[in-house]
N, C-alpha and C. Protein backbone atom coordinates (compact mmCIF):
# COMPACT_ATOMS: atom_id res chain seq x y z
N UNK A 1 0.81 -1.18 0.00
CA UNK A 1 0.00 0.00 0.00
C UNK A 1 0.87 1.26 0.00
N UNK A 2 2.11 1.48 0.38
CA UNK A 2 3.02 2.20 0.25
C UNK A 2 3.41 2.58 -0.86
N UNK A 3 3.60 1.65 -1.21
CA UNK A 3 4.19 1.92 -2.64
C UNK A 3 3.06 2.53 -3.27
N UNK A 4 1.98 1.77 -3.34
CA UNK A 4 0.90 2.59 -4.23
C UNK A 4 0.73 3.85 -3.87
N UNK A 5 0.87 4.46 -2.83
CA UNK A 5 0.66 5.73 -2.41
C UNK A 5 1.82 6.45 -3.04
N UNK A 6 2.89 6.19 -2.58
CA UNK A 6 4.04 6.77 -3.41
C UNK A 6 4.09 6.79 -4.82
N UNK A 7 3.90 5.86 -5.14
CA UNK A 7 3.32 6.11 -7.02
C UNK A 7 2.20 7.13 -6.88
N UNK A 8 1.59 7.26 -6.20
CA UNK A 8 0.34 8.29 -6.49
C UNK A 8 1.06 9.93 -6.08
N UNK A 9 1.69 9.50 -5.44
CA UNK A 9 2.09 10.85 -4.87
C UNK A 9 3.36 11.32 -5.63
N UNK A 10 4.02 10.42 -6.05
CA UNK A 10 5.01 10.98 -7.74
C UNK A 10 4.37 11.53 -8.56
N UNK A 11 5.55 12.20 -8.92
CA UNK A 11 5.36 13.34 -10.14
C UNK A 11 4.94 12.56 -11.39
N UNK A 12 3.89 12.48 -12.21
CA UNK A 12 3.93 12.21 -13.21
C UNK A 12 4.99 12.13 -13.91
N UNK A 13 5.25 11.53 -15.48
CA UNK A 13 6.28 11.27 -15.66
C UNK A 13 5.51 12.55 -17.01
N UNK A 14 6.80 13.23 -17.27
CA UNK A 14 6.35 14.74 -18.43
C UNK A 14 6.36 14.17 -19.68
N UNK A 15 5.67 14.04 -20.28
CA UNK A 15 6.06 13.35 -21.75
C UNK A 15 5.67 15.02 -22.68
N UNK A 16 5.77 14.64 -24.03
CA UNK A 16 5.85 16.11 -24.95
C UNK A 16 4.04 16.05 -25.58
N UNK A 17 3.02 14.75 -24.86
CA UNK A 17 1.79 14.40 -25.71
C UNK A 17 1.24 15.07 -24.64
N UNK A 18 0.12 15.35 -24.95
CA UNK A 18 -1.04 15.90 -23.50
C UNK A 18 -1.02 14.23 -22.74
N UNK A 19 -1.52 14.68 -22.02
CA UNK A 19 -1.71 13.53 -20.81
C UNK A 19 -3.39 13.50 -20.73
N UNK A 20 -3.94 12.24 -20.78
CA UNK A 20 -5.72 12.10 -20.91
C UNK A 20 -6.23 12.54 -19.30
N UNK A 21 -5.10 11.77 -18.06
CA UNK A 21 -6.24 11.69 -17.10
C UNK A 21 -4.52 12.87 -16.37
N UNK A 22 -4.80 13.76 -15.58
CA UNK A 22 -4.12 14.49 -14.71
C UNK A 22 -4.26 14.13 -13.62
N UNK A 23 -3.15 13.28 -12.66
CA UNK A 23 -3.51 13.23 -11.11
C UNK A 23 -2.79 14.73 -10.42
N UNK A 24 -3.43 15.23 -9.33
CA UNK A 24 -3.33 15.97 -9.01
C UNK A 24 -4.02 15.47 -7.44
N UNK A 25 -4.01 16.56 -6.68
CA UNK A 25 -4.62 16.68 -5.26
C UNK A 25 -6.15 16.11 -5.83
N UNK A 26 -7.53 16.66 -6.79
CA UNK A 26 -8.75 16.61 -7.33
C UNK A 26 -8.55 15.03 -6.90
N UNK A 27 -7.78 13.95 -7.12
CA UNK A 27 -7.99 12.51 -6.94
C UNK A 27 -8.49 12.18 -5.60
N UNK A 28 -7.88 13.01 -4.66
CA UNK A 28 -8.05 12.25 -3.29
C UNK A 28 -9.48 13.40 -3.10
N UNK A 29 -9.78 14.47 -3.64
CA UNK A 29 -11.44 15.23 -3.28
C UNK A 29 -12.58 14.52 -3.89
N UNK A 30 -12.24 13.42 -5.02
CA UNK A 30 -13.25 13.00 -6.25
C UNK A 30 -12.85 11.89 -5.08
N UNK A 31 -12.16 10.92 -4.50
CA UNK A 31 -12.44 9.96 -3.60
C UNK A 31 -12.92 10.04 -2.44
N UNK A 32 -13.14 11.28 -1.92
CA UNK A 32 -13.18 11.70 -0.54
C UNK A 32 -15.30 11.81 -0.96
N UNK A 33 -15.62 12.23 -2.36
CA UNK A 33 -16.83 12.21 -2.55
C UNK A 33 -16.99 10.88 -2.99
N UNK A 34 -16.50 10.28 -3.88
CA UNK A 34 -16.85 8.98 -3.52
C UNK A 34 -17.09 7.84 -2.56
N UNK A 35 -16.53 8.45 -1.84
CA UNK A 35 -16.87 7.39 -0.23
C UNK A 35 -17.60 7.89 0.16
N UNK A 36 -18.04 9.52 0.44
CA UNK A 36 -19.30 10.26 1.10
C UNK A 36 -20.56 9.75 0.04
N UNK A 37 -20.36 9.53 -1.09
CA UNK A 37 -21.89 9.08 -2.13
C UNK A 37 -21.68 7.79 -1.89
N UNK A 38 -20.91 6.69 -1.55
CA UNK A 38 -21.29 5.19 -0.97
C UNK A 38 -21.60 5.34 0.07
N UNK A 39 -21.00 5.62 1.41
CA UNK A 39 -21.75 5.77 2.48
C UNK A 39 -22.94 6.16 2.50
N UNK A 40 -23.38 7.38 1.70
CA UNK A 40 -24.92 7.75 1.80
C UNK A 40 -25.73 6.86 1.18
N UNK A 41 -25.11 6.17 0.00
CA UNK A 41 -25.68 5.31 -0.82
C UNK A 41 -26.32 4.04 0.54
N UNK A 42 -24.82 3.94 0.82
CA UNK A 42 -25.14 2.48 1.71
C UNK A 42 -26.10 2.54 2.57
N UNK A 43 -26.35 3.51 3.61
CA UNK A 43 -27.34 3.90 4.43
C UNK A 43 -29.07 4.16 3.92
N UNK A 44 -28.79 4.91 2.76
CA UNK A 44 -30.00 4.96 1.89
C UNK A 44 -30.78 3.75 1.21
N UNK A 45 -29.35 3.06 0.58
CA UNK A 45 -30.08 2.25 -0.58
C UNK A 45 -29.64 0.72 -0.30
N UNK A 46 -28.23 0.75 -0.06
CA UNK A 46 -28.17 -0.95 0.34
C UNK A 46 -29.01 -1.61 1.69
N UNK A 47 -28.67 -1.04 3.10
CA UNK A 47 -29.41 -0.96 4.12
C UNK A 47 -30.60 -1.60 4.00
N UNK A 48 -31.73 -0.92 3.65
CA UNK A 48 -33.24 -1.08 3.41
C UNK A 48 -33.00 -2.20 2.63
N UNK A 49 -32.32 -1.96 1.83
CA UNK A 49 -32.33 -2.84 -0.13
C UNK A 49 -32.29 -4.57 1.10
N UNK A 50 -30.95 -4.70 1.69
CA UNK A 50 -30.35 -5.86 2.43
C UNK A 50 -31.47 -6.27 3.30
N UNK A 51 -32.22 -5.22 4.29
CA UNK A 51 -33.27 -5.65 5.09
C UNK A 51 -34.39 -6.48 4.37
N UNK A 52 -34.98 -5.53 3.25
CA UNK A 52 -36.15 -5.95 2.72
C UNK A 52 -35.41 -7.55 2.40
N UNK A 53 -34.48 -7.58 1.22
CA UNK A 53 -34.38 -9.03 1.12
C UNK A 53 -34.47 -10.27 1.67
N UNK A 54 -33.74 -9.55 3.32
CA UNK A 54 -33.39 -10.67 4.19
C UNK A 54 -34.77 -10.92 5.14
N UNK A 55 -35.82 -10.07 5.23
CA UNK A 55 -37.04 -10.29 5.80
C UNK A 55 -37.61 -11.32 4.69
N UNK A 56 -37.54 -11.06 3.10
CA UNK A 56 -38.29 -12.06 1.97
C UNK A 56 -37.81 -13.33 2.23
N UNK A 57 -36.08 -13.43 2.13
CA UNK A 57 -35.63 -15.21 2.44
C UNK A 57 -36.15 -15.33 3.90
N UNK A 58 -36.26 -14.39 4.64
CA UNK A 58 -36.95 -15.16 5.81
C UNK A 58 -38.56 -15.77 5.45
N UNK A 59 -39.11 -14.65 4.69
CA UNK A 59 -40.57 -15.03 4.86
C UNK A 59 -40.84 -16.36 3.97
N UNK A 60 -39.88 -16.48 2.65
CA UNK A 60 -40.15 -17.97 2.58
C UNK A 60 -39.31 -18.68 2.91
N UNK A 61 -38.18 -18.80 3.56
CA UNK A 61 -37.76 -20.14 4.16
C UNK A 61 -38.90 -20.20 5.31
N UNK A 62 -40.14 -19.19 5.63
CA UNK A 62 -40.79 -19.97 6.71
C UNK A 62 -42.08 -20.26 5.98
N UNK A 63 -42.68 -20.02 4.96
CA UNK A 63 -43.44 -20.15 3.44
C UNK A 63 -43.17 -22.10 3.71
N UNK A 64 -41.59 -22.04 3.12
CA UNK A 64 -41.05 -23.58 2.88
C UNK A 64 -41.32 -24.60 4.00
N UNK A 65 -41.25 -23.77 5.43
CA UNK A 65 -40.76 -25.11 6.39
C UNK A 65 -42.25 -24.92 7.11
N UNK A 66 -43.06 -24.25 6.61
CA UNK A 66 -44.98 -24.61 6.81
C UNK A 66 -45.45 -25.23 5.80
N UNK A 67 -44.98 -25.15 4.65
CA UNK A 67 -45.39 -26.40 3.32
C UNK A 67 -45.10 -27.52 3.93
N UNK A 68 -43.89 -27.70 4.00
CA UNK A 68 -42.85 -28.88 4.85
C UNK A 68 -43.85 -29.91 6.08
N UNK A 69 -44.13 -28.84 7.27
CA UNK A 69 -45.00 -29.16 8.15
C UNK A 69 -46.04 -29.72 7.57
N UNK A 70 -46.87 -28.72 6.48
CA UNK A 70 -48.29 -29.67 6.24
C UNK A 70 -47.99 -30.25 5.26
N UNK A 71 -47.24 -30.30 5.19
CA UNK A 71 -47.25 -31.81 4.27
C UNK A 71 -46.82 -33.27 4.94
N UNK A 72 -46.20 -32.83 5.95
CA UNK A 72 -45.80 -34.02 7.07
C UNK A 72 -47.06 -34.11 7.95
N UNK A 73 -47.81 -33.02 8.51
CA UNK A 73 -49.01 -33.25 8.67
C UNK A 73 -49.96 -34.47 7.94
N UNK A 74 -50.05 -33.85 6.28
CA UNK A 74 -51.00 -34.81 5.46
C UNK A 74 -50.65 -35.84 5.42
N UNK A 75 -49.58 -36.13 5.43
CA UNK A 75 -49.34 -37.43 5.45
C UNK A 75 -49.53 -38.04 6.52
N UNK A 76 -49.45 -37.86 7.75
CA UNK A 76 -49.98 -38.55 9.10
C UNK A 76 -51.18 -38.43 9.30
N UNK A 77 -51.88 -37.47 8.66
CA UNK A 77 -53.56 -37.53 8.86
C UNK A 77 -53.88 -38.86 7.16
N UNK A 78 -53.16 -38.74 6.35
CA UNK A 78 -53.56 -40.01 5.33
C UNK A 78 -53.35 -41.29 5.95
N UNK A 79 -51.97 -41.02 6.90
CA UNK A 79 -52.08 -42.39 7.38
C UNK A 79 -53.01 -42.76 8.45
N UNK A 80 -53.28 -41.79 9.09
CA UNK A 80 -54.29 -42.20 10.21
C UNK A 80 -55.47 -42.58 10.01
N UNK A 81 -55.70 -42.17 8.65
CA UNK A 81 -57.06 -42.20 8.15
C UNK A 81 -56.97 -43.86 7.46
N UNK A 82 -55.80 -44.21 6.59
CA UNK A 82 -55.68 -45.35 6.17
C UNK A 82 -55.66 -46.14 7.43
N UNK A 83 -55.11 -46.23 8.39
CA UNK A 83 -55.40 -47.20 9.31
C UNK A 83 -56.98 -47.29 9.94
N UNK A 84 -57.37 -46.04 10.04
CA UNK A 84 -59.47 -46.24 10.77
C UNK A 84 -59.89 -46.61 9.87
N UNK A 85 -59.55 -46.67 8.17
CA UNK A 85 -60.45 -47.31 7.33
C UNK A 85 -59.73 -48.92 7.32
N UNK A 86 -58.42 -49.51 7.39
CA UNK A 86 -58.47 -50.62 7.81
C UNK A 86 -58.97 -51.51 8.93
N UNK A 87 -59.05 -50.46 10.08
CA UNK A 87 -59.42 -50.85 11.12
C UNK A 87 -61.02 -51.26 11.31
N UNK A 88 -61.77 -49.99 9.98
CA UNK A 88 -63.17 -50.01 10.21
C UNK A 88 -63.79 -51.06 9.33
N UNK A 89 -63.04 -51.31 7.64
CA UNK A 89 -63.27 -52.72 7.11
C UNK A 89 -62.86 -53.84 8.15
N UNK A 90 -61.90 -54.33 8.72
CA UNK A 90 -61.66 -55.35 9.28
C UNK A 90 -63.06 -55.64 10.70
N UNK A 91 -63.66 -54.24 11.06
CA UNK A 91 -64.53 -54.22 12.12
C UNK A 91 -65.53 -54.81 11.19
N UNK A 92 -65.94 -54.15 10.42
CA UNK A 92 -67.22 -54.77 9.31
C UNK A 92 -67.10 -56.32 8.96
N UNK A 93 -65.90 -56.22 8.74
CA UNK A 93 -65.76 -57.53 8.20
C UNK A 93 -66.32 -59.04 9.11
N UNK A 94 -65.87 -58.45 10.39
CA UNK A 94 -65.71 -59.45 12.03
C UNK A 94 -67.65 -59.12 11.51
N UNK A 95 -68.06 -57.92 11.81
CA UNK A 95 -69.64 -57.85 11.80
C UNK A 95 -70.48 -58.61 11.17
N UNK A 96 -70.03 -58.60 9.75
CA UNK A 96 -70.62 -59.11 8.21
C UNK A 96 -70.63 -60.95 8.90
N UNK A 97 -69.65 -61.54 9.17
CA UNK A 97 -69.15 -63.18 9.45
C UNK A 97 -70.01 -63.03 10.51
N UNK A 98 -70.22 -62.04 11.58
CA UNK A 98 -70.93 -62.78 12.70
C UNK A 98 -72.58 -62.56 12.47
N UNK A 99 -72.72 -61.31 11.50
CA UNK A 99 -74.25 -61.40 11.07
C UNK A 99 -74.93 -62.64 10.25
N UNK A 100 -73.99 -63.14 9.43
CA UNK A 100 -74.06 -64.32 8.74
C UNK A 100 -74.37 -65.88 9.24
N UNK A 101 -73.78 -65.55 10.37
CA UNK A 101 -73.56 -66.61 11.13
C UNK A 101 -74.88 -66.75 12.40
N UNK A 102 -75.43 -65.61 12.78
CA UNK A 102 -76.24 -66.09 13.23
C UNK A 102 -77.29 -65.80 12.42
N UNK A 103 -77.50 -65.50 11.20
CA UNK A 103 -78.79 -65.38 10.00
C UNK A 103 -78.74 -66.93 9.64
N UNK A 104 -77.11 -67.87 9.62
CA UNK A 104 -76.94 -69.72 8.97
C UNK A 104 -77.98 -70.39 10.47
N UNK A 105 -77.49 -69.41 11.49
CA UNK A 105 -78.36 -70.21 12.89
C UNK A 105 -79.44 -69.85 13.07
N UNK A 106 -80.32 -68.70 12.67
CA UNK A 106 -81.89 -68.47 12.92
C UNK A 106 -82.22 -69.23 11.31
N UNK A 107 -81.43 -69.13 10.39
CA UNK A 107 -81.99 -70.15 8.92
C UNK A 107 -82.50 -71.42 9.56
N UNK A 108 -81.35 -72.22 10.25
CA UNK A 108 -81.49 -73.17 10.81
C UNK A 108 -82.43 -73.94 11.57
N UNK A 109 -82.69 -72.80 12.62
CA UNK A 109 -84.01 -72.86 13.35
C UNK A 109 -85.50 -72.72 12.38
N UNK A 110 -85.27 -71.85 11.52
CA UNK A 110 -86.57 -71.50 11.10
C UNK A 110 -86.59 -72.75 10.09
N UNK A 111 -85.61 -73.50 9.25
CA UNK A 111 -85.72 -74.71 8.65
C UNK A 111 -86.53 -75.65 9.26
N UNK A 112 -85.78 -75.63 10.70
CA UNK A 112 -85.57 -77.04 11.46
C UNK A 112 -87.09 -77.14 12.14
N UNK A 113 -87.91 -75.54 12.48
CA UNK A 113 -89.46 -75.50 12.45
C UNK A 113 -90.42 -75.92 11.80
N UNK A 114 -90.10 -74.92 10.60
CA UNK A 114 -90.72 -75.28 9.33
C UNK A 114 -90.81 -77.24 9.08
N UNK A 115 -89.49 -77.83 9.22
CA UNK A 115 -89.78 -79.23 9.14
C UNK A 115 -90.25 -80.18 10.34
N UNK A 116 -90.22 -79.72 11.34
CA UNK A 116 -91.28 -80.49 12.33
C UNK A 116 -92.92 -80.15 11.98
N UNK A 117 -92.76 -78.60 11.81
CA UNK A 117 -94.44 -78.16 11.30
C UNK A 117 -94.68 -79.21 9.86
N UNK A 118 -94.16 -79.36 8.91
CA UNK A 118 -93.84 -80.37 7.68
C UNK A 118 -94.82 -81.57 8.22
N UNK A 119 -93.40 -81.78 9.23
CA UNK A 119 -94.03 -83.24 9.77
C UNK A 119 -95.05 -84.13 10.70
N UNK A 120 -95.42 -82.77 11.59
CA UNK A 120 -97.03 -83.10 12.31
C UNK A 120 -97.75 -82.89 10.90
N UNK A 121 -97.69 -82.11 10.10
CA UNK A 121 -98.72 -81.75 9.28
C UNK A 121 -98.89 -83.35 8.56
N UNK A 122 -97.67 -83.54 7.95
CA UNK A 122 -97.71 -84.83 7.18
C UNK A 122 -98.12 -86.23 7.92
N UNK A 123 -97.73 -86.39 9.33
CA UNK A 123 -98.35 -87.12 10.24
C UNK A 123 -99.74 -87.04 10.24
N UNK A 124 -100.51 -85.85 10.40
CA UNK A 124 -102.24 -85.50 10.26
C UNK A 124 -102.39 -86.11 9.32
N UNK A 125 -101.68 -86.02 8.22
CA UNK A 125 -102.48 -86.20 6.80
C UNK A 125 -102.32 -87.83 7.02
N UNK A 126 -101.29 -88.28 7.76
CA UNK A 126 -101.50 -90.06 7.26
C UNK A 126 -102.73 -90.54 8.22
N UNK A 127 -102.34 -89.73 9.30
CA UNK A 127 -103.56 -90.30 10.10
C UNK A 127 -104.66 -90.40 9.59
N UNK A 128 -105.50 -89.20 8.96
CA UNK A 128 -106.77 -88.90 8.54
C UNK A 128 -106.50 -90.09 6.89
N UNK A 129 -105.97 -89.89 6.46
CA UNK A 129 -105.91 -91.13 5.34
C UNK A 129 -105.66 -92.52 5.41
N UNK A 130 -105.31 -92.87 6.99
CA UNK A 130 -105.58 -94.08 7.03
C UNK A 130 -106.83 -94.29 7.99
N UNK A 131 -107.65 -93.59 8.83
CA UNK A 131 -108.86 -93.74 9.02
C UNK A 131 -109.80 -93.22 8.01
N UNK A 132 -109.53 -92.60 7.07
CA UNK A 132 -110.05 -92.81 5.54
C UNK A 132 -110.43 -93.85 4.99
N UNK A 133 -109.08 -94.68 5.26
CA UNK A 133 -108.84 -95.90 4.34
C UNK A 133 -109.30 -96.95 5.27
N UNK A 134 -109.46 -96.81 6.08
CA UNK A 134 -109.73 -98.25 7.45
C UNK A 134 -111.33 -97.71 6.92
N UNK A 135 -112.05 -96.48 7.06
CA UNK A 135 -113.39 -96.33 6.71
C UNK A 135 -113.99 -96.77 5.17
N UNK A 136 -113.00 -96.48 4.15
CA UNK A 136 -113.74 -96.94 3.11
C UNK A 136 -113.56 -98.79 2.90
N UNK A 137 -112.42 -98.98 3.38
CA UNK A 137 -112.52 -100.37 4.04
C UNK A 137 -113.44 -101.25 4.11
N UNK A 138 -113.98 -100.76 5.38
CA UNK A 138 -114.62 -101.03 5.80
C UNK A 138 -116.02 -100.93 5.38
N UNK A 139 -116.51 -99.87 4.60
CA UNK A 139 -117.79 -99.72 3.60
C UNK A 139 -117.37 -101.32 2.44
N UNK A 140 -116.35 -100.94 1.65
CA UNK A 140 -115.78 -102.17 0.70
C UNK A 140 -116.15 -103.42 1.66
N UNK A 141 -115.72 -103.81 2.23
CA UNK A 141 -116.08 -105.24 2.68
C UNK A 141 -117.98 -105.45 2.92
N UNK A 142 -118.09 -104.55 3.32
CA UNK A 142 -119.59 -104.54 3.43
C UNK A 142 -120.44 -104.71 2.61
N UNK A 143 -119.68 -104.09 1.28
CA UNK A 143 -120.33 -103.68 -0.33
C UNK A 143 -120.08 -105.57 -0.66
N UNK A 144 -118.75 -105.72 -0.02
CA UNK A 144 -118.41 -106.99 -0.83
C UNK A 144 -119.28 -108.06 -0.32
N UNK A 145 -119.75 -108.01 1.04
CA UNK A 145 -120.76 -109.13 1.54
C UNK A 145 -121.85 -108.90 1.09
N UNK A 146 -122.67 -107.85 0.46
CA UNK A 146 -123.53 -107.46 0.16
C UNK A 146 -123.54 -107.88 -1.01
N UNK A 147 -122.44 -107.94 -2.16
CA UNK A 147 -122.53 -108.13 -3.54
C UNK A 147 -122.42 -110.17 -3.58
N UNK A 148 -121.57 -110.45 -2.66
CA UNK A 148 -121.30 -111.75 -2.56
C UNK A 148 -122.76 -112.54 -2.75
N UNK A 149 -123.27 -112.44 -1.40
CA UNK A 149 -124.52 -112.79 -0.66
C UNK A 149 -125.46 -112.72 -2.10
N UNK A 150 -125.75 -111.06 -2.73
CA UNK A 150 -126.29 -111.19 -4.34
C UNK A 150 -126.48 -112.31 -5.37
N UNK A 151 -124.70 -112.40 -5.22
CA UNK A 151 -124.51 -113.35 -6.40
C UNK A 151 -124.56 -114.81 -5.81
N UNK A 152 -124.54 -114.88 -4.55
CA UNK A 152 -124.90 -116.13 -4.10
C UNK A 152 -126.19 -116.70 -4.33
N UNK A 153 -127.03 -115.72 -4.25
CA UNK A 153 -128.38 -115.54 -4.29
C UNK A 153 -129.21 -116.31 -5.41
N UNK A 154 -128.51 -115.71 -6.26
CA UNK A 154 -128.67 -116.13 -7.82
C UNK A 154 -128.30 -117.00 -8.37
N UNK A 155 -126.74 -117.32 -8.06
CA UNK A 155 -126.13 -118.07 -8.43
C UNK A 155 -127.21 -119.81 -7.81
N UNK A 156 -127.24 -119.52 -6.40
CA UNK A 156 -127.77 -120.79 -5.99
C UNK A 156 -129.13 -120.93 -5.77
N UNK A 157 -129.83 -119.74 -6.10
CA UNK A 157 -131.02 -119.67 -5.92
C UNK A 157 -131.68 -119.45 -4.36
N UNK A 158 -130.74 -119.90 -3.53
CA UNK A 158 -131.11 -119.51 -2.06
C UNK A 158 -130.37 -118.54 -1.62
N UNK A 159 -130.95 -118.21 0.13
CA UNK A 159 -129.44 -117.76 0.64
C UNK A 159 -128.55 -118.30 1.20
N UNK A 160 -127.64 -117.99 1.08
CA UNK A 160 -126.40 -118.41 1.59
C UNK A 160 -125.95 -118.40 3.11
N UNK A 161 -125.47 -119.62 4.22
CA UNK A 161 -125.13 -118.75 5.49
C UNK A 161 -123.86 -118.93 5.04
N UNK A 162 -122.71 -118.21 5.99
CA UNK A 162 -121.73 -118.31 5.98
C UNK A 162 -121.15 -118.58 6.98
């Protein structure tokens, strides 16, 4: 840094062409305003400029890590939900087998009614059809001594004892 200063602070070197840029004392007043227009700059325009930004990456890195959350949320409410709907088919399911099961055991009963009622009924009916049958029977044999005795009649001209 010395040196650079000392080069700055040497005499130009005189050549016989104009010279484009002249250092003179004006270098260190045109720098002395240049640091007073960054400083004001900085206070004015970077300052705010740096705040505003750094409030935005704040507002979405917290944007990001509440997406983040509900989405780790949804997913534990999908899973929670997938497990009460496994939990609630497998409940149905136990329901469905045990409704079934006693609808195979009142079937059962109401079969197993239905065929005793079947079978007094069908019992009545033999009964009454075989005192039917013992009654017309019994007319038949009567018809038959009656028709016998007839043809005995005729046949021998008398009656017949038996």
């Amino acid at each position: 840094m010395n040196s650079a200063l000392i080069f700055l602070l040497s005499a130009a070197p005189t050549s016989h062409e104009p010279q484009l840029i002249d250092f003179d004392q004006t270098v260190f007043i045109q720098l002395g305003i240049f640091l007073l227009l960054a400083l004001a700059l900085w206070q004015l325009l970077w300052k705010p400029y740096l705040r505003v930004r750094g409030e935005r990456v704040t507002r979405v890195e917290g944007y990001r890590q509440d997406a983040a959350r509900m989405d780790s949320d949804s997913a534990e409410r999908l899973t929670k939900a997938d497990l009460a709907l496994t939990a609630a088919r497998r409940e149905g399911a136990g329901e469905r087998a045990k409704a079934r099961a006693e609808a195979q055991v009142r079937e059962q009963v109401v079969l197993a009614g239905a065929n005793a009622e079947a079978q007094k009924t069908l019992a009545a009916a033999r009964a009454r059809l075989e005192a039917s049958l013992a009654a017309e029977r019994g007319k038949l044999e009567t018809e038959t001594r009656q028709v016998a005795q007839a043809a005995a009649r005729r046949i021998l001209g008398r009656e017949a004892t038996p």
